[in-house]
C-alpha atoms as a PDB file:
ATOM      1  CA  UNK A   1       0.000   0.000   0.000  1.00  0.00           C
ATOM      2  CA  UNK A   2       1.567   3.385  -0.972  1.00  0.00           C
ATOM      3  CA  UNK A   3       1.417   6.541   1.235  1.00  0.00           C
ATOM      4  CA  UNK A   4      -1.114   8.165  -0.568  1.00  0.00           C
ATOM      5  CA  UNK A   5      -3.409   4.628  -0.298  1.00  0.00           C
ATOM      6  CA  UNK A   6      -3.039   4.997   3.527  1.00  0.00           C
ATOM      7  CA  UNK A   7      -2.972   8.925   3.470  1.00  0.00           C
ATOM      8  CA  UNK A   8      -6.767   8.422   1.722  1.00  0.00           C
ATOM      9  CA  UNK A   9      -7.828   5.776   4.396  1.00  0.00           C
ATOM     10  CA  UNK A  10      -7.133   7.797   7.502  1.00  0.00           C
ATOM     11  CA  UNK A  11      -9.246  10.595   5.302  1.00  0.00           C
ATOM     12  CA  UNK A  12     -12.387   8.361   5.595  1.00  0.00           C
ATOM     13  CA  UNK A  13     -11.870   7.650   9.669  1.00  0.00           C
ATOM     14  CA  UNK A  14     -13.671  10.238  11.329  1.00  0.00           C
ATOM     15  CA  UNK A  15     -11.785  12.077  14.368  1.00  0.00           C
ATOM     16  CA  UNK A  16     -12.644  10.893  17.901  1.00  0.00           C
ATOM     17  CA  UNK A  17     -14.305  14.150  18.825  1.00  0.00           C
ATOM     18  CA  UNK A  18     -13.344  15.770  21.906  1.00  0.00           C
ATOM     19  CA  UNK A  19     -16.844  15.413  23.819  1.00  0.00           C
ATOM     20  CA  UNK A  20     -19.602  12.558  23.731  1.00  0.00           C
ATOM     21  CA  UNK A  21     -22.823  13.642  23.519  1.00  0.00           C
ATOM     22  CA  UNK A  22     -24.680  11.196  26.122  1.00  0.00           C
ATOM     23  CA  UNK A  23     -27.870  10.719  27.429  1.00  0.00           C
ATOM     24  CA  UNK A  24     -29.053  10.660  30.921  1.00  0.00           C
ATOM     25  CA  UNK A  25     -31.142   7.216  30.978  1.00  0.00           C
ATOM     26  CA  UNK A  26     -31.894   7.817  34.936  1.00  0.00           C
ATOM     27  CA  UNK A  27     -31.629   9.548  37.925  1.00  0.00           C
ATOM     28  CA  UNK A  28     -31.900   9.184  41.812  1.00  0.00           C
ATOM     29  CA  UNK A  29     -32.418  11.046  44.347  1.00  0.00           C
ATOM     30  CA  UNK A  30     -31.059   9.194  47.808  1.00  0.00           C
ATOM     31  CA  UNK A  31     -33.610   9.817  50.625  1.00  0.00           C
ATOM     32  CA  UNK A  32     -32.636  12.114  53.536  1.00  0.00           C
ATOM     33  CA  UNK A  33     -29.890  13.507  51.709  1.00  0.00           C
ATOM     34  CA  UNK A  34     -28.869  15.870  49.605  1.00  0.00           C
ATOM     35  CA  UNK A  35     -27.418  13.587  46.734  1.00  0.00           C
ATOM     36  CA  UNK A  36     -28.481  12.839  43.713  1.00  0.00           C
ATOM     37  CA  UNK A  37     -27.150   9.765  40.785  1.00  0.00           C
ATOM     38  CA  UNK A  38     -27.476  10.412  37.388  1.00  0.00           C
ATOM     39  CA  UNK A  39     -27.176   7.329  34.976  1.00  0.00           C
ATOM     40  CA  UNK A  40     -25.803   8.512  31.563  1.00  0.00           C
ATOM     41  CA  UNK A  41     -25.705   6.275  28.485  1.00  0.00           C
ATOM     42  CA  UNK A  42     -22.010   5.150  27.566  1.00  0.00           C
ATOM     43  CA  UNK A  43     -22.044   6.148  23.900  1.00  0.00           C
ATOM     44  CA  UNK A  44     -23.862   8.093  21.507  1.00  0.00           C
ATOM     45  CA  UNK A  45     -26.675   7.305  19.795  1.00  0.00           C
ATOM     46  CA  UNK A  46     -26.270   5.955  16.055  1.00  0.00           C
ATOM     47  CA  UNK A  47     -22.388   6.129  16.317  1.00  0.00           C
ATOM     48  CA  UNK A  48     -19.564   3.759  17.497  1.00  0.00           C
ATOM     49  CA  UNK A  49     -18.125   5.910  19.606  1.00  0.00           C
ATOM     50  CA  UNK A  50     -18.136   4.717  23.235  1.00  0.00           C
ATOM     51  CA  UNK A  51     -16.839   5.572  26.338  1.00  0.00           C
ATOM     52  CA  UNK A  52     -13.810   4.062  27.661  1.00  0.00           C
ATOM     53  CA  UNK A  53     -12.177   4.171  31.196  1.00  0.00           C
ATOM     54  CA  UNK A  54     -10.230   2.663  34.011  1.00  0.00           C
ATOM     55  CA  UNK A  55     -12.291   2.508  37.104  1.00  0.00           C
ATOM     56  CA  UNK A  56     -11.745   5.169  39.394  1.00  0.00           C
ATOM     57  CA  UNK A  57     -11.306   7.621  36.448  1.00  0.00           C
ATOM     58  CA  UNK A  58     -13.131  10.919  36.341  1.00  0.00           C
ATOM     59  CA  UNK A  59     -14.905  13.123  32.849  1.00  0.00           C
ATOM     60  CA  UNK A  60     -15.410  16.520  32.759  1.00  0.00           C
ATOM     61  CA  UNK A  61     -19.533  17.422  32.122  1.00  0.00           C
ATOM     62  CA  UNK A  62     -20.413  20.260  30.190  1.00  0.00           C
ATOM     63  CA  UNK A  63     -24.136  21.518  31.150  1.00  0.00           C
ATOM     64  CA  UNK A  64     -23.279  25.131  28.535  1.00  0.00           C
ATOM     65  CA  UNK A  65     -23.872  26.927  32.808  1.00  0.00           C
ATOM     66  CA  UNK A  66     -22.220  30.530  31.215  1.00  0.00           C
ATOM     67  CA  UNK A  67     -24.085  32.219  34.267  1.00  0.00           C
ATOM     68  CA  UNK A  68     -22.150  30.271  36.472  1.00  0.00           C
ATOM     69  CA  UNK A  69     -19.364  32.172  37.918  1.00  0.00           C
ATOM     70  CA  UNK A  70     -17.417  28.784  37.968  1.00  0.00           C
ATOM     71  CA  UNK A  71     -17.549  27.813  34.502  1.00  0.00           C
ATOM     72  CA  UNK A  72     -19.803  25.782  32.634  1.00  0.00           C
ATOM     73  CA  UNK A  73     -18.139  22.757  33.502  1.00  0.00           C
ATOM     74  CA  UNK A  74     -17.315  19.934  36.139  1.00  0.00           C
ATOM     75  CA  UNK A  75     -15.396  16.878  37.179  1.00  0.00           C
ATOM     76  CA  UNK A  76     -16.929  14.047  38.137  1.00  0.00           C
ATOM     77  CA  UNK A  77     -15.463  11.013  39.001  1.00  0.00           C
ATOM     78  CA  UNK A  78     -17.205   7.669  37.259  1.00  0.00           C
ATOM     79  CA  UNK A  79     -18.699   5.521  39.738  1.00  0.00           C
ATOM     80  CA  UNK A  80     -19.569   3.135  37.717  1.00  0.00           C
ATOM     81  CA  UNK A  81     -17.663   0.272  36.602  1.00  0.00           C
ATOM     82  CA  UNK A  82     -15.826  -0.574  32.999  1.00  0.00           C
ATOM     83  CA  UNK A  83     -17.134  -3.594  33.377  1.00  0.00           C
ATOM     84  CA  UNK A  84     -20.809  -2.107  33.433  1.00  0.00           C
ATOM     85  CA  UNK A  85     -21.444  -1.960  29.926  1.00  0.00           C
ATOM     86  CA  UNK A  86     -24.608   0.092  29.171  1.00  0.00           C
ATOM     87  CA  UNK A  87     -24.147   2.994  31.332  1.00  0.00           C
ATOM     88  CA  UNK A  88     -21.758   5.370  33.266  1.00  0.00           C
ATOM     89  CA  UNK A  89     -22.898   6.829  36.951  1.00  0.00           C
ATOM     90  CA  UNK A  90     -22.514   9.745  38.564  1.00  0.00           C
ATOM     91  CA  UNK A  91     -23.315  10.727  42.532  1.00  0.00           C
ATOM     92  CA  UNK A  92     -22.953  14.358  43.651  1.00  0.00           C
ATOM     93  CA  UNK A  93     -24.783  16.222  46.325  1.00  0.00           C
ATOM     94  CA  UNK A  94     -26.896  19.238  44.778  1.00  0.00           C
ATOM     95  CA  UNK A  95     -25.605  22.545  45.916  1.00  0.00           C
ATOM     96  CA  UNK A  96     -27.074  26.272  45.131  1.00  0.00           C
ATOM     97  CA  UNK A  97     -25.343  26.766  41.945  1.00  0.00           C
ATOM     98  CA  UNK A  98     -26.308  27.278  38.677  1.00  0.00           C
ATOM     99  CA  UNK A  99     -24.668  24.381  37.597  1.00  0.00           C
ATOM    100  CA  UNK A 100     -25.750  21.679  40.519  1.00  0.00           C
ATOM    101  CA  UNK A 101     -29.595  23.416  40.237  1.00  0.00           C
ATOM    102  CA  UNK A 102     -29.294  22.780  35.930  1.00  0.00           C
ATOM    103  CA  UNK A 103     -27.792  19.053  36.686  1.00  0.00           C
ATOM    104  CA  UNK A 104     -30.707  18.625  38.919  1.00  0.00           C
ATOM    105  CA  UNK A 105     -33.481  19.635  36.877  1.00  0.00           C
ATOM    106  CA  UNK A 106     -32.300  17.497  33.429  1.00  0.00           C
ATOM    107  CA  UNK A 107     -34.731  15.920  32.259  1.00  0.00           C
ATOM    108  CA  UNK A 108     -34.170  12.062  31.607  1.00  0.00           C
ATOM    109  CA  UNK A 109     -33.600  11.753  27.387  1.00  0.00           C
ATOM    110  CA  UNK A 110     -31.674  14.834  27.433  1.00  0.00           C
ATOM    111  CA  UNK A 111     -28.319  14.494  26.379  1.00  0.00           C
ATOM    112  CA  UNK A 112     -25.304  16.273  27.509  1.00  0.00           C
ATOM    113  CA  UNK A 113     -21.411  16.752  26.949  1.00  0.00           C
ATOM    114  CA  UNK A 114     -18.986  14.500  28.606  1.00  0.00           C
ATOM    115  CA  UNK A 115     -15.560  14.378  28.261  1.00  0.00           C
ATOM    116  CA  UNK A 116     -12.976  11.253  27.643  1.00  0.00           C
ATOM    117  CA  UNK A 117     -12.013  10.111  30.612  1.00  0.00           C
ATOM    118  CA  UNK A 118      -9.062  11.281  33.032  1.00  0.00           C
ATOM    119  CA  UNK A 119      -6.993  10.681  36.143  1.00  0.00           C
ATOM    120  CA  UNK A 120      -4.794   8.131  37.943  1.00  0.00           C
ATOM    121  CA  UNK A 121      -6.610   8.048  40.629  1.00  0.00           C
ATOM    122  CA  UNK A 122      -6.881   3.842  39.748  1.00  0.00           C
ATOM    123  CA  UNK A 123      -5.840   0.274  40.963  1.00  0.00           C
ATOM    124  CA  UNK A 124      -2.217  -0.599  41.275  1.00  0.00           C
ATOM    125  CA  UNK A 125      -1.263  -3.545  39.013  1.00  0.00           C
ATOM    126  CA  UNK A 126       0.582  -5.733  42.359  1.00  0.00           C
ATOM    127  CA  UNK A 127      -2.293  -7.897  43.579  1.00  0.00           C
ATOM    128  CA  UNK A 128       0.015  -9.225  45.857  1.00  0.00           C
ATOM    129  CA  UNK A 129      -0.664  -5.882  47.739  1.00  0.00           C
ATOM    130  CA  UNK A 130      -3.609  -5.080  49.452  1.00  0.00           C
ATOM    131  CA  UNK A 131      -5.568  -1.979  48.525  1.00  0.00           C
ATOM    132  CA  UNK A 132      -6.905   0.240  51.690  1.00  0.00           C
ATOM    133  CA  UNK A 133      -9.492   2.784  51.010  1.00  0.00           C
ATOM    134  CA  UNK A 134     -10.306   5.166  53.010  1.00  0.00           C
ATOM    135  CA  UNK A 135     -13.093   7.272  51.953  1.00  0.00           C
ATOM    136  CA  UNK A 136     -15.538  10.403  53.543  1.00  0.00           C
ATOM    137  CA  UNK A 137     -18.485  10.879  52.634  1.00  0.00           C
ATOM    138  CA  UNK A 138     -19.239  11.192  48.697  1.00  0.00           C
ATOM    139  CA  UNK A 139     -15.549  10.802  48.389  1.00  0.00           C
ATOM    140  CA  UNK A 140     -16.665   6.879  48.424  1.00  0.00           C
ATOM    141  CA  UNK A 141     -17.647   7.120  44.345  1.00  0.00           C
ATOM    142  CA  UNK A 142     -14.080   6.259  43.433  1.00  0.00           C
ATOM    143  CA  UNK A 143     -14.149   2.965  45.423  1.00  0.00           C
ATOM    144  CA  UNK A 144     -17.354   2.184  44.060  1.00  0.00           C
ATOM    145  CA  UNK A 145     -15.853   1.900  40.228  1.00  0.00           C
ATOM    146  CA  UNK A 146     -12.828   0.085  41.907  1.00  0.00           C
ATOM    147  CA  UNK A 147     -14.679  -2.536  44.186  1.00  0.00           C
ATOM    148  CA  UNK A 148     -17.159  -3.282  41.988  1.00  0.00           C
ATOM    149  CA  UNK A 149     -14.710  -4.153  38.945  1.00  0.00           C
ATOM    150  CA  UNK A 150     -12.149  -5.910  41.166  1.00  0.00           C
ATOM    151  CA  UNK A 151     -16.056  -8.295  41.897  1.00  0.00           C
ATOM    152  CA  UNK A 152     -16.809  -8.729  38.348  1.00  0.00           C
ATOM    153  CA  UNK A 153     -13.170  -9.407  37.015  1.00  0.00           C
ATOM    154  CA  UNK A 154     -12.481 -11.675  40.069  1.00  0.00           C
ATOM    155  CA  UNK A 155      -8.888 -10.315  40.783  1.00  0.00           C
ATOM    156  CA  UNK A 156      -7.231 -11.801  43.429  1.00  0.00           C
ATOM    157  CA  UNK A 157      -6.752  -8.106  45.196  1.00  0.00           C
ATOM    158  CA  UNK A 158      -7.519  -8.395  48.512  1.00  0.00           C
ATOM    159  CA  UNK A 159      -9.488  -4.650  49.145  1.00  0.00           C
ATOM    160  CA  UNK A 160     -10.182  -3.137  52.985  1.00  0.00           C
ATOM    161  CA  UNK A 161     -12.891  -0.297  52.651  1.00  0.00           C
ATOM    162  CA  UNK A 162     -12.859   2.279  55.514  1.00  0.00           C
ATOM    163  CA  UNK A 163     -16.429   4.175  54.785  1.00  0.00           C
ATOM    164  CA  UNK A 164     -16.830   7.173  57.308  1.00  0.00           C
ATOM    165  CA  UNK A 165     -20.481   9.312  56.828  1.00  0.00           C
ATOM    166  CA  UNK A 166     -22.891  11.372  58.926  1.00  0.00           C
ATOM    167  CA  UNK A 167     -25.261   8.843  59.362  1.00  0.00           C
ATOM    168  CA  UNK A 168     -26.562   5.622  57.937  1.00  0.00           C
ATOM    169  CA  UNK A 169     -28.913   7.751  55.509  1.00  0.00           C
ATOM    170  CA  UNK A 170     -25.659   8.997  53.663  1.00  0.00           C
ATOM    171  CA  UNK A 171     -23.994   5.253  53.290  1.00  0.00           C
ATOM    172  CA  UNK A 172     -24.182   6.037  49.798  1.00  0.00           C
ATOM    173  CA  UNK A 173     -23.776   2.558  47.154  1.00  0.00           C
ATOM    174  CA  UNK A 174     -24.115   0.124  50.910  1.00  0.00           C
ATOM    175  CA  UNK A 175     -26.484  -2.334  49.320  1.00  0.00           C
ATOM    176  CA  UNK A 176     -24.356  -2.707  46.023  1.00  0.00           C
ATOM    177  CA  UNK A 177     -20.948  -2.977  48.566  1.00  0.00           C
ATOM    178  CA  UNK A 178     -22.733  -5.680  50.722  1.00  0.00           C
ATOM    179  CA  UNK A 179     -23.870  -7.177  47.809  1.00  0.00           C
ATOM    180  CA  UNK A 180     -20.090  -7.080  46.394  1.00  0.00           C
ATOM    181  CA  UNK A 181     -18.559  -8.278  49.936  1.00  0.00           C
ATOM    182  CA  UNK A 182     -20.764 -11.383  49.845  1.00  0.00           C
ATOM    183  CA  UNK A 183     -19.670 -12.606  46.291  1.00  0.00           C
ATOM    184  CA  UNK A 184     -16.083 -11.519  46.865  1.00  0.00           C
ATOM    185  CA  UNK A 185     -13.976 -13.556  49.651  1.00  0.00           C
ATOM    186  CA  UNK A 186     -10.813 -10.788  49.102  1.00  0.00           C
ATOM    187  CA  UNK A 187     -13.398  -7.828  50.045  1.00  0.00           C
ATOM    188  CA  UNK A 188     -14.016  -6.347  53.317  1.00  0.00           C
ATOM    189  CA  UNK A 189     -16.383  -3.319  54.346  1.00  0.00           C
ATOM    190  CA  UNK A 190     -16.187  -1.494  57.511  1.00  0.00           C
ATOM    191  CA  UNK A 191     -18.474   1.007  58.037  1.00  0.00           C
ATOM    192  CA  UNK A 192     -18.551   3.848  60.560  1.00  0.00           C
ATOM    193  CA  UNK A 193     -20.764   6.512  61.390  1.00  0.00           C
ATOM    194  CA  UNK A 194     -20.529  10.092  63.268  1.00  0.00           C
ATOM    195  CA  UNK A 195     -24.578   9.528  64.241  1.00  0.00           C
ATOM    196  CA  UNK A 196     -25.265   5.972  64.744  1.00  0.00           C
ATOM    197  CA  UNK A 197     -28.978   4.932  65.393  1.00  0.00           C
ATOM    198  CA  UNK A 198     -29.404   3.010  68.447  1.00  0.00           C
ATOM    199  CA  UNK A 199     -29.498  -0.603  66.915  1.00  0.00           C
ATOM    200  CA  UNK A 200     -26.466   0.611  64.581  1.00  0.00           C
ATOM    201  CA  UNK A 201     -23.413  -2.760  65.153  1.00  0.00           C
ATOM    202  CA  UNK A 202     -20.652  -0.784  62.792  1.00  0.00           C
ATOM    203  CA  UNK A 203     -18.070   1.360  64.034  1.00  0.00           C
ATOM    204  CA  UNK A 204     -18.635   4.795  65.560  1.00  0.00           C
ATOM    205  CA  UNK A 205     -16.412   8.220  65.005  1.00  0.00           C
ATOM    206  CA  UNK A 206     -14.103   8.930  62.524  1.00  0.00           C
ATOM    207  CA  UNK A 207     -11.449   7.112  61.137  1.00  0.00           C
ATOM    208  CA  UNK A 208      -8.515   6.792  63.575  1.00  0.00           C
ATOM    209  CA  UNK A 209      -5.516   5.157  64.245  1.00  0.00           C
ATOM    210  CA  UNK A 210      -7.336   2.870  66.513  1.00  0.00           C
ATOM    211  CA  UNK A 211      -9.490   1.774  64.404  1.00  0.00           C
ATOM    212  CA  UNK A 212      -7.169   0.916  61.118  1.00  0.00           C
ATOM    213  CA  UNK A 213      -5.261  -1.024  63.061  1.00  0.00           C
ATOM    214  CA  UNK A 214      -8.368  -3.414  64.247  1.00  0.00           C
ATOM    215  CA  UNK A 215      -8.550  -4.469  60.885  1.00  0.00           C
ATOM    216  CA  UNK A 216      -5.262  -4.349  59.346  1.00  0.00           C
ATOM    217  CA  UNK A 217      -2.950  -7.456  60.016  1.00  0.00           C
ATOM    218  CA  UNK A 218       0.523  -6.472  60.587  1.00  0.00           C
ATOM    219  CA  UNK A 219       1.471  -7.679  56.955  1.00  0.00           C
ATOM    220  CA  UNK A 220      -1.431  -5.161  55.303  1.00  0.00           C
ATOM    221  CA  UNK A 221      -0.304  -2.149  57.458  1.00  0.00           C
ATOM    222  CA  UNK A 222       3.237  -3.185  55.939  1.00  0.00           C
ATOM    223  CA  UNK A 223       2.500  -3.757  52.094  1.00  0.00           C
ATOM    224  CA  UNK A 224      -0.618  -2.185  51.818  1.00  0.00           C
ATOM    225  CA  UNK A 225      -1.101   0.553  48.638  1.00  0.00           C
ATOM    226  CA  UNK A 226      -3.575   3.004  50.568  1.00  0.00           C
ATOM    227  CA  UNK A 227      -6.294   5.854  48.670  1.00  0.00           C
ATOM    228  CA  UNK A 228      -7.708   8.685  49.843  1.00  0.00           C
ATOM    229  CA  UNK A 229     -10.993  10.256  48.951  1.00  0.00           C
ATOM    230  CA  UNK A 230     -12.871  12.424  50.666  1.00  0.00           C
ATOM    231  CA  UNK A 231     -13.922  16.528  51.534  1.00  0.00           C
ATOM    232  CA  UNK A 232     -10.278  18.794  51.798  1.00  0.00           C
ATOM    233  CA  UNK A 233     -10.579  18.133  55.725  1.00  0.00           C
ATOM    234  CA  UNK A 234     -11.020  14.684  55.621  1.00  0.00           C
ATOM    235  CA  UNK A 235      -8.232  14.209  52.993  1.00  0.00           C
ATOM    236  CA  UNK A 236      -5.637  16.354  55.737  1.00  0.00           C
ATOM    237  CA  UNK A 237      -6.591  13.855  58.665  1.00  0.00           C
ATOM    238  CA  UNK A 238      -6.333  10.971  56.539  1.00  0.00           C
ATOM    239  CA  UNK A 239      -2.554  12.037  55.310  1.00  0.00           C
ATOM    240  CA  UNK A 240      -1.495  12.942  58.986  1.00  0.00           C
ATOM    241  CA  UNK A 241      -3.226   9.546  60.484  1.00  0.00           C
ATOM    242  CA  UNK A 242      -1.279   7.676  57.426  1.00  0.00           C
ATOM    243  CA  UNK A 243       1.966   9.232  57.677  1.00  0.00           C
ATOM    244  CA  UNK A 244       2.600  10.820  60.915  1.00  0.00           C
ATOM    245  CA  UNK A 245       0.501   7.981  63.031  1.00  0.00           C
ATOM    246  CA  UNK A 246       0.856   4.868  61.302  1.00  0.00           C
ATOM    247  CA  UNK A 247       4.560   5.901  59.496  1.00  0.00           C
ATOM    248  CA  UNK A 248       3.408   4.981  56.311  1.00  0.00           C
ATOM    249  CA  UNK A 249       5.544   6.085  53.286  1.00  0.00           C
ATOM    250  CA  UNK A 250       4.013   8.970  50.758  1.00  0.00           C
ATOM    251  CA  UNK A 251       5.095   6.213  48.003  1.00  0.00           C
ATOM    252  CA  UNK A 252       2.457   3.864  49.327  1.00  0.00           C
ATOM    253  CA  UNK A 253      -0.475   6.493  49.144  1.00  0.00           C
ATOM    254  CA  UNK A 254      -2.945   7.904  46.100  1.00  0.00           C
ATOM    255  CA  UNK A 255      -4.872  10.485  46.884  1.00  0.00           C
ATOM    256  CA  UNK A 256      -8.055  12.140  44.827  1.00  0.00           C
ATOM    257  CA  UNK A 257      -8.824  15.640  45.564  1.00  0.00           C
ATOM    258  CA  UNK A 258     -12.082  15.505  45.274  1.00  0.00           C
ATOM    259  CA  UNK A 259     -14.171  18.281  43.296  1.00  0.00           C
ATOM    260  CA  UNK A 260     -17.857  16.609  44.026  1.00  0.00           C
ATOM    261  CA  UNK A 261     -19.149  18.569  46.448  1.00  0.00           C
END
């Protein structure tokens, strides 16, 4: 094939383009709370294009919000998994912005733009290392792409899931982790809340020292590759706990700065 053959085929490919065009199949507001899911479909309609990631990756949304004074735009991390193939998910709470109060009032068949897919906020490749999460809140959305994959593929990654939140109300994704723990021998949830009801058996408080070390053989706290995801203040206890409590080295730690809220 000459140059000119091949110059002529890459004529007829047409360019990735820079932003899907997806539409929201279905959202979901989570009662007693303010946050909301948003189920968008994973390619566009009567075109090939589709939407790849690594789990725990993030896309940039464009809701066209010019009267917002922060841009038109945000980041939001995929919750979903790649290996859920119809759909991509979203969780955010709704805040008094024109962008959060546009995102909230979409209308399900509407489509919007998305970006490809960014970050390294994702799994480490040595399964012979245990991954600890740690995660505040929202911040959990991350872990939910993550844990949910490492089910479906069947890796043999053993995963420890630290899940701090308000109250059992904002346990965001609980019955899809339970779900996940009791298919997957190499998972384990621990879930603690600031406001426990009175029958509540989890932990209590925020993550401390204390606590990770309840559940963390000697060997995890030793090997372990350990994320962070969670509000700003959250994120600065979890480094000084890490680092300055448990001595473990910046090396062994991935952190998301979160932009959800």
């Amino acid at each position: 094939m000459t140059e000119h053959q091949q110059d002529k085929i890459k004529e007829n490919i047409p360019a990735r383009p820079q932003k899907l065009e997806l539409k929201l199949l279905e959202k979901k507001s989570h009662v007693s709370t303010d946050i909301v899911s948003f189920k968008f479909s994973r390619s566009e309609d009567n075109n090939n294009y589709y939407l790849n990631y690594n789990a725990g990756q993030y896309a940039v949304f464009d809701l066209g919000t010019k009267e917002d004074p922060e841009g038109p735009i945000r980041s939001f991390t995929l919750a979903s998994s790649p290996t859920e193939e119809n759909f991509i998910l979203i969780s955010t709470r709704i805040r008094d912005t024109p962008f959060k109060k546009k995102l909230d009032s979409l209308d399900v068949g509407i489509s919007v733009k998305v970006t490809a897919p960014l970050g390294k906020f994702v799994l480490h490749e040595d399964h012979l290392r245990a991954a600890v999460f740690l995660s505040g809140g929202i911040g959990v959305t991350p872990f939910r792409s993550m844990i949910k994959y490492a089910t479906d593929k069947q890796l043999p990654l053993r995963i420890i899931l630290f899940d701090a939140n308000r109250n059992q109300a904002n346990i965001l994704y609980k019955k899809e982790f339970d779900e996940c723990a009791n298919s997957n021998k190499n998972l384990k949830i621990i879930y603690s809340l600031d406001i426990p009801d009175a029958d509540w058996k989890g932990e209590r408080g925020y993550i401390d020292q204390m606590m990770v070390s309840k559940y963390l053989s000697s060997t995890e706290m030793d090997n372990s590759i350990f994320y962070i995801c969670g509000p700003p203040g959250m994120l600065s206890a979890m480094k000084k706990l890490l680092q300055a409590d448990l001595g473990i080295p910046k090396e062994r730690i991935k952190i998301e700065v979160f932009t959800g809220y």
